[in-house]
N, C-alpha and C. Protein backbone atom coordinates (compact mmCIF):
# COMPACT_ATOMS: atom_id res chain seq x y z
N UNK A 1 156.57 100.40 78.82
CA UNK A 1 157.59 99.38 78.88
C UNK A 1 156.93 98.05 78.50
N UNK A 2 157.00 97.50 77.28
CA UNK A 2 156.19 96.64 76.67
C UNK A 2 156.82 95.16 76.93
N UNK A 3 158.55 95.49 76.80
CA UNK A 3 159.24 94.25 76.48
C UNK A 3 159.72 93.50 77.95
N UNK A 4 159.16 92.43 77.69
CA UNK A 4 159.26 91.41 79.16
C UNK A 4 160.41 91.89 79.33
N UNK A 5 161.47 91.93 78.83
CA UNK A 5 162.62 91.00 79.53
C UNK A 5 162.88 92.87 80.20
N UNK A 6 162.74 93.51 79.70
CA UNK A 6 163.21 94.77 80.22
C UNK A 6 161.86 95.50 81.59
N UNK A 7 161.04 95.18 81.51
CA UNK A 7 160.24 94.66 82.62
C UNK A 7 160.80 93.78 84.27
N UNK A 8 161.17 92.94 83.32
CA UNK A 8 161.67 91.94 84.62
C UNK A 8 163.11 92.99 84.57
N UNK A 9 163.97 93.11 84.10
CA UNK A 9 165.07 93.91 84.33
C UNK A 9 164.62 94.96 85.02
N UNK A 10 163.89 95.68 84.88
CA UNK A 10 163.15 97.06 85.56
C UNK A 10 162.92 96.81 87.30
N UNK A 11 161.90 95.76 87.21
CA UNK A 11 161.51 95.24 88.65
C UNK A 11 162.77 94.66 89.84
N UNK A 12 163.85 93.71 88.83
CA UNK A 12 165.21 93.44 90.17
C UNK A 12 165.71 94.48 90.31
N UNK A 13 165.53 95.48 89.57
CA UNK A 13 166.52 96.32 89.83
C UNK A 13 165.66 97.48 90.95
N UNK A 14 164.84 97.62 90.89
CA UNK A 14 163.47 98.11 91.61
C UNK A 14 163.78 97.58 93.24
N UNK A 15 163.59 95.96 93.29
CA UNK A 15 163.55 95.37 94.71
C UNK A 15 165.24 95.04 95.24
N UNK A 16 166.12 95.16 93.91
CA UNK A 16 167.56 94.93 94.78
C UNK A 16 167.73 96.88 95.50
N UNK A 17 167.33 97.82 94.82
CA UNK A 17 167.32 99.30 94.82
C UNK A 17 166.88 99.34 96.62
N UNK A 18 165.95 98.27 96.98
CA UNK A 18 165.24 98.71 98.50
C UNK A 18 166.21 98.03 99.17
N UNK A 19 166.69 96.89 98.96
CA UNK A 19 167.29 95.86 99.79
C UNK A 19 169.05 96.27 100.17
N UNK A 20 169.22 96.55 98.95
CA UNK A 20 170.91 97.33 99.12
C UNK A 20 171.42 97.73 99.89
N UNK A 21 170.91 98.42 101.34
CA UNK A 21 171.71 99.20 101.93
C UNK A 21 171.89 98.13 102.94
N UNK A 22 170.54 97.04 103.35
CA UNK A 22 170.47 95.84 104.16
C UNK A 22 171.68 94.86 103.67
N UNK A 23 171.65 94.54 102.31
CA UNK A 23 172.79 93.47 102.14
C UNK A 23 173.81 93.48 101.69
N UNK A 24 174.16 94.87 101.60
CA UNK A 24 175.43 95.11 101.28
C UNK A 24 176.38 95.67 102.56
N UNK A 25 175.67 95.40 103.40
CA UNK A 25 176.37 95.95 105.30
C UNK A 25 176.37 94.78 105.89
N UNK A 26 177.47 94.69 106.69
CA UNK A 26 178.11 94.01 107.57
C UNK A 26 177.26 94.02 108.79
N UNK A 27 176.29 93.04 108.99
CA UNK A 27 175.51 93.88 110.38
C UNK A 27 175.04 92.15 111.03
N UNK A 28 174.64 92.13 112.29
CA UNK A 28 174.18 91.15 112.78
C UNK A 28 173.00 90.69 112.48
N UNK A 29 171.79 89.41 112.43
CA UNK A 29 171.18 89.15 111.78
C UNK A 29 169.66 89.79 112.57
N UNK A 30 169.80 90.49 113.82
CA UNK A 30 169.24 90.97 113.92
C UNK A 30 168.83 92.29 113.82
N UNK A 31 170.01 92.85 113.53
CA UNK A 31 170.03 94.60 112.95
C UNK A 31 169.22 94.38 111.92
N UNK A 32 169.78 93.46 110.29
CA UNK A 32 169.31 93.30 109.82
C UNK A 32 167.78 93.25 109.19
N UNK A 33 167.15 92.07 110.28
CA UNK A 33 165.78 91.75 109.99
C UNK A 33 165.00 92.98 110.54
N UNK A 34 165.94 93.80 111.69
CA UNK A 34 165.07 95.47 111.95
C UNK A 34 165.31 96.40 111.12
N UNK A 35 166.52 96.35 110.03
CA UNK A 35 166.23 96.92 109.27
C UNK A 35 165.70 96.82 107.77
N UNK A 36 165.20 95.51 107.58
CA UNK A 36 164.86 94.71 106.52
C UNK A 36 163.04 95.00 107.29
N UNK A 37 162.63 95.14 108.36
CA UNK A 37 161.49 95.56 108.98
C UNK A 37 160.92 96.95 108.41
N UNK A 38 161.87 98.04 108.63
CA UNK A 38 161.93 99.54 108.17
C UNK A 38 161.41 99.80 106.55
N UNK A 39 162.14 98.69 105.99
CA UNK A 39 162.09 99.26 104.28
C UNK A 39 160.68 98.52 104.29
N UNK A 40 159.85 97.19 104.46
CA UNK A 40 159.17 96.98 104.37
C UNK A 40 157.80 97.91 104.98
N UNK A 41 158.01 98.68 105.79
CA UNK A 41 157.06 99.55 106.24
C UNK A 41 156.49 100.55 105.07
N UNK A 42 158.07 101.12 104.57
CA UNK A 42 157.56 102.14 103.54
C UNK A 42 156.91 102.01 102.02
N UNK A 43 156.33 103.13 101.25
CA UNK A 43 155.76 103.09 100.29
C UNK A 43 156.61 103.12 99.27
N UNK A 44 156.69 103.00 98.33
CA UNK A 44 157.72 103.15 97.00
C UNK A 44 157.21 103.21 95.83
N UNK A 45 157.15 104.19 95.32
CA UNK A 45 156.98 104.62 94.02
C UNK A 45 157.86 103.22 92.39
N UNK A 46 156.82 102.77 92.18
CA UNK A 46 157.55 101.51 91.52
C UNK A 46 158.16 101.83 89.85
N UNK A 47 158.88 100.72 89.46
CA UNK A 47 159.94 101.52 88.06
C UNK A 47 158.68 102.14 86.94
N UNK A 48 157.66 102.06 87.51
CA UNK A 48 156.29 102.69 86.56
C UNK A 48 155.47 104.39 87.26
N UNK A 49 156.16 104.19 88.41
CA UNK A 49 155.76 106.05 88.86
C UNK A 49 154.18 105.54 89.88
N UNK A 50 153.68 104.21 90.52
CA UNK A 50 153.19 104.12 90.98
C UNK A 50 153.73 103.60 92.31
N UNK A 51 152.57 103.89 93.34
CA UNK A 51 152.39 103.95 94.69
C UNK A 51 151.89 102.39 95.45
């Protein structure tokens, strides 16, 4: 994947992909930041197949 702009397209779509289920729910701001806690724990294979 050579071309910036599809790079940077690759990557929001990468970090909105983790965040989605957090900001697209109706939840209090502390559910939230515990579950905005959770995704940050885990590993993720990035839009390049790395760890």
């Amino acid at each position: 994947m050579q071309d910036p702009v599809a790079r940077q397209e690759a990557v929001r779509n990468f970090r909105f992909g983790l965040i989605a289920p957090v900001v697209t729910r109706a939840a209090p701001p502390a559910e939230r930041h515990a579950m905005l806690r959770e995704v940050a724990k885990g590993k993720y294979p990035t839009p390049w197949g790395q760890l």
